[in-house]
Each structure stands twice: as structure tokens, then as C-alpha cells.
C-alpha atoms as a PDB file:
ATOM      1  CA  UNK A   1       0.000   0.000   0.000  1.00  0.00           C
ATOM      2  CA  UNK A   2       3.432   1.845   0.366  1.00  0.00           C
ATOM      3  CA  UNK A   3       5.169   1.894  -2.534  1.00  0.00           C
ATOM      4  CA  UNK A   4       8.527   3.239  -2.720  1.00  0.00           C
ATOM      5  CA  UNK A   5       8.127   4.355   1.110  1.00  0.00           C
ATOM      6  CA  UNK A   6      10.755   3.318   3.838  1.00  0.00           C
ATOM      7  CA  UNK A   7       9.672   1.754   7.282  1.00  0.00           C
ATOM      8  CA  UNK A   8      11.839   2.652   9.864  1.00  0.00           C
ATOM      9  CA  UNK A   9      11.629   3.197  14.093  1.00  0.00           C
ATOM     10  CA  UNK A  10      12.712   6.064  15.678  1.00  0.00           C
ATOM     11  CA  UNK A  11      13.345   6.509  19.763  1.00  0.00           C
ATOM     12  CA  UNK A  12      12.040  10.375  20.206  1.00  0.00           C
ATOM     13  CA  UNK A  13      11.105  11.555  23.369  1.00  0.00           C
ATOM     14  CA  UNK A  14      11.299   8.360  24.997  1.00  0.00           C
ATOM     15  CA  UNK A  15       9.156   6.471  23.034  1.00  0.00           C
ATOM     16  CA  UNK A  16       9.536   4.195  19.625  1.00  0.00           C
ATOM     17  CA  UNK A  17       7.687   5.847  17.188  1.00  0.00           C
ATOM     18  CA  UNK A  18       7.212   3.689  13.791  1.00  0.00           C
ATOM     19  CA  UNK A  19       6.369   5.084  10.509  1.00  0.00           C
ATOM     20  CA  UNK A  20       6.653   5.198   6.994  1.00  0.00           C
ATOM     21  CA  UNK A  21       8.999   7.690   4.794  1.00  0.00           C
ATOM     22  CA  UNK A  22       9.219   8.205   1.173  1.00  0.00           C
ATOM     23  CA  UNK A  23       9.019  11.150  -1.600  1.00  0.00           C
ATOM     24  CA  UNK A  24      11.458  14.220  -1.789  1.00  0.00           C
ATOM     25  CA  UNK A  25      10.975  18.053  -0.884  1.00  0.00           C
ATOM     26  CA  UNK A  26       9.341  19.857   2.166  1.00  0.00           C
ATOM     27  CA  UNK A  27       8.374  17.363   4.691  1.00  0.00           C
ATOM     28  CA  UNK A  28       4.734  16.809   5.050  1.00  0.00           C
ATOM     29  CA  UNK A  29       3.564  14.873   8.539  1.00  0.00           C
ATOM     30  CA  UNK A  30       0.396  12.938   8.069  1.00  0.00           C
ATOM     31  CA  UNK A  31      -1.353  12.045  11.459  1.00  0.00           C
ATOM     32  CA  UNK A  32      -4.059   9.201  11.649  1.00  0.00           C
ATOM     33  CA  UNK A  33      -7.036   8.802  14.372  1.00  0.00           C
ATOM     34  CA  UNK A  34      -8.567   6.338  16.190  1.00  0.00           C
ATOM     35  CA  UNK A  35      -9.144   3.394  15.911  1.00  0.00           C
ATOM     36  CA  UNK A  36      -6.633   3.270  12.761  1.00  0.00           C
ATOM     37  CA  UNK A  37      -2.968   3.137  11.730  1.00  0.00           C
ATOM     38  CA  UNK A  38      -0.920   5.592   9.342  1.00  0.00           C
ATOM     39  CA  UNK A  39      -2.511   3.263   6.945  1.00  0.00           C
ATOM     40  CA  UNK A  40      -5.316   5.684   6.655  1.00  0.00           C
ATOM     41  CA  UNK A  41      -3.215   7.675   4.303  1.00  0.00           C
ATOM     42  CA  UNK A  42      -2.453   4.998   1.891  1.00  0.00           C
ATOM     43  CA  UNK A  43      -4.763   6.237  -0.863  1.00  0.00           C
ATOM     44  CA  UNK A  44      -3.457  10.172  -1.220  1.00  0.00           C
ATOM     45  CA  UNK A  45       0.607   9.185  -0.333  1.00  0.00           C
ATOM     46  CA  UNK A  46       1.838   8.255  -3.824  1.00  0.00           C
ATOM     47  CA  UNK A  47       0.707  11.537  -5.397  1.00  0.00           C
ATOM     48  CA  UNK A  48       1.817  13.398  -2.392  1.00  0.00           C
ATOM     49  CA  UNK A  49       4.759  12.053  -2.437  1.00  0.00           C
ATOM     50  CA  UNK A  50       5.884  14.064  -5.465  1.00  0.00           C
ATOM     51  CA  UNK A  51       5.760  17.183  -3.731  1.00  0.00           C
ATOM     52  CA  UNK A  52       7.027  16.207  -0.707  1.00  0.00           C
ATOM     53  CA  UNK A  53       8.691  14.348   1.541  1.00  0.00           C
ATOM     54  CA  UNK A  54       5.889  12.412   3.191  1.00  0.00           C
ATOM     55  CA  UNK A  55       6.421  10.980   7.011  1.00  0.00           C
ATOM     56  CA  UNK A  56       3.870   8.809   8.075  1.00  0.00           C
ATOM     57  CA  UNK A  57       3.680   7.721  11.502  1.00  0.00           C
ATOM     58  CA  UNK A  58       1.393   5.625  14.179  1.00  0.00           C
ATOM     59  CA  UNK A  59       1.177   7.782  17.046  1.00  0.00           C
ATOM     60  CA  UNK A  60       2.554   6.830  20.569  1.00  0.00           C
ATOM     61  CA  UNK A  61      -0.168   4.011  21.418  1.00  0.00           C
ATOM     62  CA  UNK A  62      -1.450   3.244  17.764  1.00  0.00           C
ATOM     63  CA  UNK A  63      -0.640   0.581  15.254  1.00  0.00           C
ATOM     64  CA  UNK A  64       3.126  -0.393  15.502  1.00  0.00           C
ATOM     65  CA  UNK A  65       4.544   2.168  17.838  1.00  0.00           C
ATOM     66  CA  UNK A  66       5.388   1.792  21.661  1.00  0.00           C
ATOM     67  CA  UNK A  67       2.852   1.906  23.729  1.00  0.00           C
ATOM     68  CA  UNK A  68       3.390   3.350  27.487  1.00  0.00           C
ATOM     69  CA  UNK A  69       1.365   2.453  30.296  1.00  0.00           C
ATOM     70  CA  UNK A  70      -1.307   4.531  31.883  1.00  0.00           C
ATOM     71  CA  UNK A  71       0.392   7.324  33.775  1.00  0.00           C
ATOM     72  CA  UNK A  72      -0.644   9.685  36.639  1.00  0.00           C
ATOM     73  CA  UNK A  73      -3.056  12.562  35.464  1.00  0.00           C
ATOM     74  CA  UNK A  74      -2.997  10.850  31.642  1.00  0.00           C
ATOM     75  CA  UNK A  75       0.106  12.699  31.056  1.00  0.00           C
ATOM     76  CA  UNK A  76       1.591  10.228  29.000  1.00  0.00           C
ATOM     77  CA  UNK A  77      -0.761  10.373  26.826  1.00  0.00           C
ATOM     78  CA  UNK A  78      -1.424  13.818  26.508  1.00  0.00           C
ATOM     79  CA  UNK A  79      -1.662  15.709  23.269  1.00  0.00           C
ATOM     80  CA  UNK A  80       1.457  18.134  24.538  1.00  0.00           C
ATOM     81  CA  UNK A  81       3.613  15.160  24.622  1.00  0.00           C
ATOM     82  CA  UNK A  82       1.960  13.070  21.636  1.00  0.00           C
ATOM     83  CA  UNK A  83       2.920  16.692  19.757  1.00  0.00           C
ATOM     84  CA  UNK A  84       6.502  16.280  21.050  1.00  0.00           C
ATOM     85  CA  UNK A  85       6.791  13.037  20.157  1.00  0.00           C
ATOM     86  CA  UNK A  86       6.229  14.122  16.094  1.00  0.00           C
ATOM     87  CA  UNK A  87       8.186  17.319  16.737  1.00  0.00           C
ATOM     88  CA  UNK A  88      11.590  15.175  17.562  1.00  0.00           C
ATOM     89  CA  UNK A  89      10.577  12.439  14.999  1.00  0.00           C
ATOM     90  CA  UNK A  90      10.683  15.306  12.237  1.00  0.00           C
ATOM     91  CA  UNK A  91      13.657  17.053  13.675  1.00  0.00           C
ATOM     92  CA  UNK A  92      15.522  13.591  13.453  1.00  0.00           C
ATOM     93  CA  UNK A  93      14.632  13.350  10.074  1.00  0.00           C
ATOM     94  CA  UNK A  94      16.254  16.667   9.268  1.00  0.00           C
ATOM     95  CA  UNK A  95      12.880  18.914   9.119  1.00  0.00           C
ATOM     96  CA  UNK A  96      13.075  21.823  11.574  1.00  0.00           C
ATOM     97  CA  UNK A  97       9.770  22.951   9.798  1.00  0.00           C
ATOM     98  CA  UNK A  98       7.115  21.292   7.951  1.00  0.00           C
ATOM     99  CA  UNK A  99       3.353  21.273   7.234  1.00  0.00           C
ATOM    100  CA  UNK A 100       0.922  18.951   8.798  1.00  0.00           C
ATOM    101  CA  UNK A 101      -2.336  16.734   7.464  1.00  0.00           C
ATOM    102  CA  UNK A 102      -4.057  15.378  10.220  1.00  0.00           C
ATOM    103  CA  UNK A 103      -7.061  13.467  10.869  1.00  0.00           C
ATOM    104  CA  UNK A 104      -9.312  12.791  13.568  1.00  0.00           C
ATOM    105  CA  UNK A 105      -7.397  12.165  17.046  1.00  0.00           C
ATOM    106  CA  UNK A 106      -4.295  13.365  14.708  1.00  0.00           C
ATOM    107  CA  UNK A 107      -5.853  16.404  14.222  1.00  0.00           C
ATOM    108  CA  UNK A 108      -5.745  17.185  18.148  1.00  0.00           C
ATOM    109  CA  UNK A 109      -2.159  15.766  17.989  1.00  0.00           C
ATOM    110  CA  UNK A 110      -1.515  18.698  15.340  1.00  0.00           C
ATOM    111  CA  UNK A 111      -3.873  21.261  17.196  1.00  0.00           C
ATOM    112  CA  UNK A 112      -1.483  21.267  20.362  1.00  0.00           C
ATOM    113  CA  UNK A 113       1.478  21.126  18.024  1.00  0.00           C
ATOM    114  CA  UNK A 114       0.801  24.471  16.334  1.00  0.00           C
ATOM    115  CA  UNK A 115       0.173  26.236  20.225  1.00  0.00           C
ATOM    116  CA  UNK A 116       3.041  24.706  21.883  1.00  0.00           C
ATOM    117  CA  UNK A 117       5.529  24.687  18.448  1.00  0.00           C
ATOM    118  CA  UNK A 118       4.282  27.980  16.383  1.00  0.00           C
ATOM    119  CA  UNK A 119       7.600  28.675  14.686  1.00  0.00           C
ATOM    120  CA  UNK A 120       8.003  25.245  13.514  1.00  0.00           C
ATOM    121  CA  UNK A 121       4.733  24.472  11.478  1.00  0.00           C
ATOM    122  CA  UNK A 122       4.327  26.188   7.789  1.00  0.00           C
ATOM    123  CA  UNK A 123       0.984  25.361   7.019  1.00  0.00           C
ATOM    124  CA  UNK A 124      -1.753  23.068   8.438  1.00  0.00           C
ATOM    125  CA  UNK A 125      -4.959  21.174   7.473  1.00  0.00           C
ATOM    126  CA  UNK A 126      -7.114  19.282   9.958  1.00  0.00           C
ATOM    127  CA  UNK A 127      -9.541  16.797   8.730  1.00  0.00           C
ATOM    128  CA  UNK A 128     -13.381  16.472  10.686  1.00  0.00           C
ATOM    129  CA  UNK A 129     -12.837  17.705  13.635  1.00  0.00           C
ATOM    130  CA  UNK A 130     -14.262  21.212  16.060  1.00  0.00           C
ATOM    131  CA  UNK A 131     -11.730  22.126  18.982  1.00  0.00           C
ATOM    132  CA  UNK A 132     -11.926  20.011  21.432  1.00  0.00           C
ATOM    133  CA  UNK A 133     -12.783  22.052  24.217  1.00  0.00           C
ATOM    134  CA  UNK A 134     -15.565  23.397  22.063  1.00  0.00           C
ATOM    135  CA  UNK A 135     -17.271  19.579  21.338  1.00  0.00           C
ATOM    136  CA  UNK A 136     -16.952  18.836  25.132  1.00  0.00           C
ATOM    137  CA  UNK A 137     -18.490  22.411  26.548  1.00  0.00           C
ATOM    138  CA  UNK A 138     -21.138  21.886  23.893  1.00  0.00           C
ATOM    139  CA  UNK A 139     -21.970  18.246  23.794  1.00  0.00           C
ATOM    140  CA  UNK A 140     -25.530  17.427  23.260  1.00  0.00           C
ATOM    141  CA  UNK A 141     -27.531  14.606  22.903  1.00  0.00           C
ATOM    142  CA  UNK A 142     -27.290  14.409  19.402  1.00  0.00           C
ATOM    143  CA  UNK A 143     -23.156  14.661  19.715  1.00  0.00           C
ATOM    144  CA  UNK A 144     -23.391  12.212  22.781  1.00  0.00           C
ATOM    145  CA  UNK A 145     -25.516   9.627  20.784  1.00  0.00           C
ATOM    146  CA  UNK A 146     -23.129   9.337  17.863  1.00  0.00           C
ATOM    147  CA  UNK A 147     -19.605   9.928  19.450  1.00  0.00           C
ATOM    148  CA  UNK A 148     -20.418   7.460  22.295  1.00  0.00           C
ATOM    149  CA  UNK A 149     -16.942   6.162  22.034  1.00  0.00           C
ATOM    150  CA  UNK A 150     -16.176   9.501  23.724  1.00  0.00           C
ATOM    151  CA  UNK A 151     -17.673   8.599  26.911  1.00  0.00           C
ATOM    152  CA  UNK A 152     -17.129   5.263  26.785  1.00  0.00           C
ATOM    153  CA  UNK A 153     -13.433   5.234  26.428  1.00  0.00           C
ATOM    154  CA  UNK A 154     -12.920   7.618  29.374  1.00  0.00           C
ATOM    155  CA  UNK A 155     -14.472   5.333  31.743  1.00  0.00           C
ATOM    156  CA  UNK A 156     -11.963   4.375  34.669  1.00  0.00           C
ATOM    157  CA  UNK A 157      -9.507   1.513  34.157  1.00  0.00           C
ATOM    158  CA  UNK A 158     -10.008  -1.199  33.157  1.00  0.00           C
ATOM    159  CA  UNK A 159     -13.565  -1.567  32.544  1.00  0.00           C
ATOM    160  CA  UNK A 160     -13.010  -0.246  28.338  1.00  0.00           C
ATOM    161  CA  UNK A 161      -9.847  -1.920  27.752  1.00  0.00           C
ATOM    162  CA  UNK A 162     -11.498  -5.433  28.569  1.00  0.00           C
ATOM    163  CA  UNK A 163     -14.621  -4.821  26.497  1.00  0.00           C
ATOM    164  CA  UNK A 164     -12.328  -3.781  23.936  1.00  0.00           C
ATOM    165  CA  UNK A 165      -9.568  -6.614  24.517  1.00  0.00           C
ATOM    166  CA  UNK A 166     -12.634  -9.365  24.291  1.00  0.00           C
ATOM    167  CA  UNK A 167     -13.879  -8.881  20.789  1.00  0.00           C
ATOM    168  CA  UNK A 168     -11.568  -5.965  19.078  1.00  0.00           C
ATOM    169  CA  UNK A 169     -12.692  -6.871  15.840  1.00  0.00           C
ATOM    170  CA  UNK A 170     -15.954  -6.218  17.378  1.00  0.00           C
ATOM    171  CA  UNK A 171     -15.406  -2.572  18.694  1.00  0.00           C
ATOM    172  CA  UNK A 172     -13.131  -1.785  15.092  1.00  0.00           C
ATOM    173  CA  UNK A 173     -16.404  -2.583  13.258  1.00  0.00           C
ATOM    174  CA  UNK A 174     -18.655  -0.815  15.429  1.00  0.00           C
ATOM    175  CA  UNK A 175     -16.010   2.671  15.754  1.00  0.00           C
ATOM    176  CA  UNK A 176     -15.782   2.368  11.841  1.00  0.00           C
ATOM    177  CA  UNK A 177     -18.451   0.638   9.909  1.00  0.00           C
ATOM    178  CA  UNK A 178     -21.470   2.761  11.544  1.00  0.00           C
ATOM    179  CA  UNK A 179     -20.426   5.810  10.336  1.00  0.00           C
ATOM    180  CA  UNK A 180     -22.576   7.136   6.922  1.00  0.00           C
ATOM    181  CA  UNK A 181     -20.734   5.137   4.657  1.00  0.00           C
ATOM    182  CA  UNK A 182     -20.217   2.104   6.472  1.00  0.00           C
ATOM    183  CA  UNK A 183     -17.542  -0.355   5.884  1.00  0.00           C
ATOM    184  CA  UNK A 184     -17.269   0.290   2.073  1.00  0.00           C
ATOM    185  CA  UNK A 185     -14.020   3.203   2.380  1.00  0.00           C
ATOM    186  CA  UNK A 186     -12.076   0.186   3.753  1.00  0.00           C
ATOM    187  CA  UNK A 187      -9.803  -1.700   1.420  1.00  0.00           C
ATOM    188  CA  UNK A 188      -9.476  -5.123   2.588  1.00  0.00           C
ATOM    189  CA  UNK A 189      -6.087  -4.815   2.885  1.00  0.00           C
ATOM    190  CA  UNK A 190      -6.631  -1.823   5.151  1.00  0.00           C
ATOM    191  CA  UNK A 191      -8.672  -3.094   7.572  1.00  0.00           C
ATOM    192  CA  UNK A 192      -6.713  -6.150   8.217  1.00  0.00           C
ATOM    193  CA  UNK A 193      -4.044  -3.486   9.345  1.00  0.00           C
ATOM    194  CA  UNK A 194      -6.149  -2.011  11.530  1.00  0.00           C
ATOM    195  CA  UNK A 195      -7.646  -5.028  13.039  1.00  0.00           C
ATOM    196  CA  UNK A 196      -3.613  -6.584  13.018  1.00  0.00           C
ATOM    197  CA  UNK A 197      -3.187  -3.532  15.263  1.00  0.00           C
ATOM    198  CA  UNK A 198      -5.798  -3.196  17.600  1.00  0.00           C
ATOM    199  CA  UNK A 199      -4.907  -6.637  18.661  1.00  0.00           C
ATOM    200  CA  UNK A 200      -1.688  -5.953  20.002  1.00  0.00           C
ATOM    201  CA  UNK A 201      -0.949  -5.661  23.380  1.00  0.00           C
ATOM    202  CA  UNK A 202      -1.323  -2.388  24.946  1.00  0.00           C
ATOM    203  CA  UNK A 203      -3.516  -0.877  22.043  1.00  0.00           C
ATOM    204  CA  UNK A 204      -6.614  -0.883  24.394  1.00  0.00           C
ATOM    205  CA  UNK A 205      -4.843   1.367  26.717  1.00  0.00           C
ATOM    206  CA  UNK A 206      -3.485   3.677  24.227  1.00  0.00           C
ATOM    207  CA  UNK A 207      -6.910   3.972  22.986  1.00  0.00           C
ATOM    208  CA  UNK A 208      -8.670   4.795  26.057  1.00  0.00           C
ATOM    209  CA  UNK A 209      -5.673   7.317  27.699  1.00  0.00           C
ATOM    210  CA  UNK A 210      -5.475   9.122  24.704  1.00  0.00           C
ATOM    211  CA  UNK A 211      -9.384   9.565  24.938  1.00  0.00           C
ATOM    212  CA  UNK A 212      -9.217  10.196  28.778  1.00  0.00           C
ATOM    213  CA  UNK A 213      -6.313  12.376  28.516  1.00  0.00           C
ATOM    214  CA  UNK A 214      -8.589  14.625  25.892  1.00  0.00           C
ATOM    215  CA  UNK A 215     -11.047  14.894  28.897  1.00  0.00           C
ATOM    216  CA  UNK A 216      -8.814  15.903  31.086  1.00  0.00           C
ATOM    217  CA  UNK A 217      -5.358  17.396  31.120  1.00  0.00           C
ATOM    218  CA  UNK A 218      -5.935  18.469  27.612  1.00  0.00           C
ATOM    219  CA  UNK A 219      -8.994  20.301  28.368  1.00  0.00           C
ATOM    220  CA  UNK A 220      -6.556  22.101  31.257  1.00  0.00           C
ATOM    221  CA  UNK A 221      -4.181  23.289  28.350  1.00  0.00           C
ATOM    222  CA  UNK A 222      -6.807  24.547  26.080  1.00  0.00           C
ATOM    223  CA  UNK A 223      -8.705  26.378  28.759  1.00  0.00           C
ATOM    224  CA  UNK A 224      -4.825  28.171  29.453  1.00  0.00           C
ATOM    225  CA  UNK A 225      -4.696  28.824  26.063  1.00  0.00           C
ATOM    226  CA  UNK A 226      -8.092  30.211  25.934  1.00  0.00           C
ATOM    227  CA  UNK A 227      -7.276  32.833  28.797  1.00  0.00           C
ATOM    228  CA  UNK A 228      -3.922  33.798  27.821  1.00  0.00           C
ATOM    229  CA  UNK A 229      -5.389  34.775  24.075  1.00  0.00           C
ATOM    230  CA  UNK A 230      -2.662  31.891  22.697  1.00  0.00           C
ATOM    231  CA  UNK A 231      -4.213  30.946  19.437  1.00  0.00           C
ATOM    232  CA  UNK A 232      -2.651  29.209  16.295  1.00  0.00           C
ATOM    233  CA  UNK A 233      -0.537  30.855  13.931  1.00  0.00           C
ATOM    234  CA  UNK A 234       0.437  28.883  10.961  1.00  0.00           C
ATOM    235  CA  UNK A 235      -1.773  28.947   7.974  1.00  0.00           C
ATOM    236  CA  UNK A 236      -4.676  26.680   8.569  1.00  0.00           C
ATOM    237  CA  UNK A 237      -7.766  24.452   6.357  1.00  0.00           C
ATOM    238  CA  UNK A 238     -10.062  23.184   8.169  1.00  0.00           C
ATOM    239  CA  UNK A 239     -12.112  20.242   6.392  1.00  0.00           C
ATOM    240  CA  UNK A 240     -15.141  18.573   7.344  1.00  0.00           C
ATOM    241  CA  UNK A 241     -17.128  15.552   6.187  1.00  0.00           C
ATOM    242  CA  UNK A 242     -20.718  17.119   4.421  1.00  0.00           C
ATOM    243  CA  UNK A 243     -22.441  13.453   6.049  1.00  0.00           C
ATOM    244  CA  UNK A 244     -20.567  13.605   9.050  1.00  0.00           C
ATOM    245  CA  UNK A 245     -21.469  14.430  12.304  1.00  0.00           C
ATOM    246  CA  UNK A 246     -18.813  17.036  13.002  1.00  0.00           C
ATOM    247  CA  UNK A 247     -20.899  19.497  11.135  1.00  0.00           C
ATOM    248  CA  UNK A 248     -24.337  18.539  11.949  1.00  0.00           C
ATOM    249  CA  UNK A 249     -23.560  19.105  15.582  1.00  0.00           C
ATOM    250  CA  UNK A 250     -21.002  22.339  15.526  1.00  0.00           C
ATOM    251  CA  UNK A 251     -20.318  25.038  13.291  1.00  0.00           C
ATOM    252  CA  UNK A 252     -16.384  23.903  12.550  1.00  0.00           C
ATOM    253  CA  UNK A 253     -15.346  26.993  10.601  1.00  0.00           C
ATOM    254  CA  UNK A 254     -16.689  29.551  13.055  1.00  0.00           C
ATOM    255  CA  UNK A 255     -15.016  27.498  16.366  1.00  0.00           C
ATOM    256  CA  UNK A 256     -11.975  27.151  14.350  1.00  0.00           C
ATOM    257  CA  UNK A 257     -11.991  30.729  13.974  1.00  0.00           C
ATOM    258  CA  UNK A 258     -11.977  31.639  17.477  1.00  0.00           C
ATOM    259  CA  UNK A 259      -9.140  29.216  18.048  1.00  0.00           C
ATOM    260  CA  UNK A 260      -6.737  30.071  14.675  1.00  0.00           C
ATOM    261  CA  UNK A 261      -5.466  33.784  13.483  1.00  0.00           C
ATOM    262  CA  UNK A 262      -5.736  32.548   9.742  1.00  0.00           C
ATOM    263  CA  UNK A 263      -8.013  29.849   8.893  1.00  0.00           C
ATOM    264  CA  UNK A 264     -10.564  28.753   6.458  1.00  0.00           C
ATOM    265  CA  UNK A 265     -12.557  25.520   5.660  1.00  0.00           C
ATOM    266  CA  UNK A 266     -15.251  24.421   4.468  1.00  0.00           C
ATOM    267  CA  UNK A 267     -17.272  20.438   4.020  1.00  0.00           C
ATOM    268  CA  UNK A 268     -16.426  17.818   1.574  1.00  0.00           C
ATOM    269  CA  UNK A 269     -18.732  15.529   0.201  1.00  0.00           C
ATOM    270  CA  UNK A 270     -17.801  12.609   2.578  1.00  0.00           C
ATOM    271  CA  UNK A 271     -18.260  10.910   5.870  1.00  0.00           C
ATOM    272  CA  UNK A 272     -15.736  10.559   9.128  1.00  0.00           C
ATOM    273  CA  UNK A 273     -13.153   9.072   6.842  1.00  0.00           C
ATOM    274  CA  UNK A 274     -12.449  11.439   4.461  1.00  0.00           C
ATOM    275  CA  UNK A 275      -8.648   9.945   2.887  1.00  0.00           C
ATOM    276  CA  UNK A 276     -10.430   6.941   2.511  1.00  0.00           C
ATOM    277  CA  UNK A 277     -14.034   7.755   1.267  1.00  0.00           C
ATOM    278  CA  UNK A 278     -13.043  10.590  -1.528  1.00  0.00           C
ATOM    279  CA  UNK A 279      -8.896  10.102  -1.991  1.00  0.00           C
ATOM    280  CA  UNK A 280      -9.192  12.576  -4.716  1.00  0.00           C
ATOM    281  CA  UNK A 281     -11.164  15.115  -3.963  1.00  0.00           C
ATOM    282  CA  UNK A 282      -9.304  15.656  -1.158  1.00  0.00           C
ATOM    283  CA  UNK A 283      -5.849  15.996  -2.599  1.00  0.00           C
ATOM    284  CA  UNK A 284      -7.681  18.324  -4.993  1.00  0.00           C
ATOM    285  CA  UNK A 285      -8.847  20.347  -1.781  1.00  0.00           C
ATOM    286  CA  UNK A 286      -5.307  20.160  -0.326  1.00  0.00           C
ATOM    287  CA  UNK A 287      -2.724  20.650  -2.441  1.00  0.00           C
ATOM    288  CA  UNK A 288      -2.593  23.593  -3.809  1.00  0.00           C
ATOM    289  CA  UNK A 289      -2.882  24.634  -0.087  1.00  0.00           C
ATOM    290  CA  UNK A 290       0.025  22.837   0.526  1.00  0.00           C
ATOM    291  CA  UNK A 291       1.735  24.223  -2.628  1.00  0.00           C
ATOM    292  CA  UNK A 292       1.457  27.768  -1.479  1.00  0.00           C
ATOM    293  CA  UNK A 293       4.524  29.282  -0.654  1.00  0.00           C
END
């Protein structure tokens, strides 16, 4: 699904992050969500890879990277030092500034990367999601009803991780194949990646710290933010599914806006899964983003 992309392992801030590296120019970080693997990116990386060079990783906790125990105040597993974690893996691959496409829990990744790293990001697109702090202070029932992996996940240990651990092919199908368009984005190949994954040991407790670490110390950060006026810098697109849920419940462009000095967006016509469901339409939406100097 990589062609002509390198797999290597890289020890960054204390962790072994894995990922995939291929292409030539500016570096370009692509950052998958739950419950998937940088495989999500495998139908836009060969055509981005002429422009760039593309660096593909599975975040601290995800698919074939390390992944830490629960720690004290879900620290570990914050989105300050999931950020870091990219921010060394780039610098060791020579990049002391790149853009970012991010997706999902990625996208939150990225989010905190662009507060807490301003200088080093040139331009950044985040794919279907609202600020967090915004979809928590404005959850609904709607919201609630469809993201109940939200509230699920940040139960207390280890009620989740069993459920999960008992039938993860189970939860994968229910996180990804109830969405609007179902199991049908999913090459076969693909989703026996992400099911290969999800069955590895510790991927349960990634899962769930990264979720209650979002409901928690992350929320902490972002409410700092908020007071101090910090807000992003870089140049950002914001992206949203048109049969998604992310826009049916929140206004993404406007709470974007209050987050982000120089932003636009607007909806695709997609689901959740947006590099998988329309490959094309989205590299049409994002390149020449990308592209401009």
C-alpha cells in the first residue's frame, strides 16, 4: 500500500515511534485517528509524495509504535507530549519545519502542536474535527448519541480496555463501519491493518488514555490557552465531512476561527473518513494549499 516508502523506528522523546517515509521536498507529517494506523493515508501518499517528503507515523499508542502504560493525570498520553513526540521524529529526520495533514485524534495531535511549536509548522490542514474544548463544553444529545466512544473510552480503568480486549474486531467494526458510509471506504487490505493492530498488546490502553487524557489534562491546556489569548498561527484548512457528524452538531469553521489567526474551511462531500471515502477530492482540496509558498 506503500510503494517506494521506507519503514523505519525512531526513539524520540522516549518512546519508539514507527512510521513510513518516502518522496522528496518539504516534509509533510500525516497524522491518523482512532481506531486506525498511518494506513489511513495509503490512498493520497503516492501523489503526495511528489511534492514532498511524506512521514507517516502511528502515534505513541497506535498501530506499531510503543505503547506506554497509563500514567498519573494521563500525562503520557497527553496531546502536549503526543505533539513532542512528532516534533523530535521530524527534527531527526532533518525537518526543523514542515506542514501537517491530520485526521481525527491526529488532528488534536496537530492542534497542540501548532500552540506549543508555532515557529516550527508552515501550514496546516485538519480533517473532521471542532476544537476540542468546544465539542466537550457543547456536547448534546445528538453529539453524545453518535460519538459514544467519547464517553465510553474515558471510563476508569479497566472496565473499556477489557470490552475492547474481548472482541476488538468487534469494537473496530462498530467505531468504523457505523459511520454514513459504512464499511465500504475500507480496502481489505486496510482493515486487516487495523484489526492486526488493535490486537496488540497495549492498544486498548493507548486507545482509552489518549481519549481520557482529551477529557482531562488536555482540556486544562486549552482552557490556558483560551485565557492567555494563545491561538494558532500557521496557515490553517479546516475540512469537514458534508455526512458527518462534526458538522451537523457544531459550526467547525466559526469554532476554528476563534481558536486560529488565519483559517478557512469548508465540508467535503464525505463521511468521518475522508482519505479513505473521496482520496481525490481531497488531494484536490489540499494541495494547492500545501503548494502555497
Amino acid at each position: 500500500m506503500f510503494t517506494d516508502f521506507e519503514e523505519r523506528d525512531f526513539t524520540v522523546n522516549g518512546i519508539r515511534i514507527h512510521c513510513r517515509v518516502g518522496g522528496s521536498g518539504p516534509g509533510l507529517l500525516l497524522l491518523h485517528g482512532h481506531p486506525q494506523t498511518h494506513v489511513i493515508w495509503h490512498k493520497v501518499v503516492s501523489v503526495l509524495a511528489r511534492h514532498f517528503t511524506v512521514v507517516a507515523p502511528d502515534l505513541r499508542g497506535y498501530g506499531d509504535s510503543e505503547k506506554p502504560l497509563a500514567s498519573e493525570g494521563h500525562v503520557a498520553h497527553s496531546k502536549r507530549v503526543m505533539a513532542q513526540d512528532q516534533v523530535e521524529l521530524m527534527r531527526e529526520l532533518g525537518f526543523d519545519s514542515f506542514s501537517v495533514l491530520a485526521h481525527d485524534r491526529g488532528a488534536r495531535v496537530a492542534h497542540r502542536m501548532g500552540l506549543d511549536h508555532p515557529d516550527l509548522i508552515r501550514r496546516m490542514i485538519l480533517l473532521d474535527i471542532a476544537p476540542t474544548l468546544a465539542m466537550y463544553e457543547q456536547t448534546d444529545l445528538a453529539f453524545a448519541s453518535a460519538y459514544w466512544h467519547w464517553f465510553f473510552l474515558i471510563r476508569p480503568a479497566p472496565l473499556p480496555e477489557r470490552l475492547i480486549e474481548a472482541d476488538p474486531e468487534l469494537f473496530l467494526r462498530s467505531c468504523m463501519g457505523t459511520r454514513s458510509a459504512g464499511m465500504t471506504p475500507f480496502t481489505d487490505a486496510a482493515f486487516a491493518e487495523y484489526l492486526r493492530c488493535i490486537r496488540l498488546p497495549g492498544t486498548a490502553t493507548g486507545i482509552c488514555e489518549d481519549y481520557r487524557a482529551s477529557a482531562s489534562i488536555d482540556l486544562e491546556y486549552d482552557r490556558a490557552d483560551r485565557g492567555a489569548g494563545i491561538r494558532l498561527k500557521c496557515p490553517l484548512l479546516v475540512m469537514w465531512g458534508a455526512q458527518g457528524i462534526i458538522g451537523r452538531c457544531f459550526d467547525p469553521l466559526k469554532e476554528w476561527q476563534k481558536v486560529a489567526v488565519d483559517v478557512q474551511g469548508h465540508a467535503l462531500p464525505s463521511g468521518h473518513y475522508i482519505a479513505e471515502e473521496i482520496p481525490e477530492q481531497l488531494l484536490e482540496a489540499t494541495l494547492p494549499f500545501l503548494l502555497e509558498s
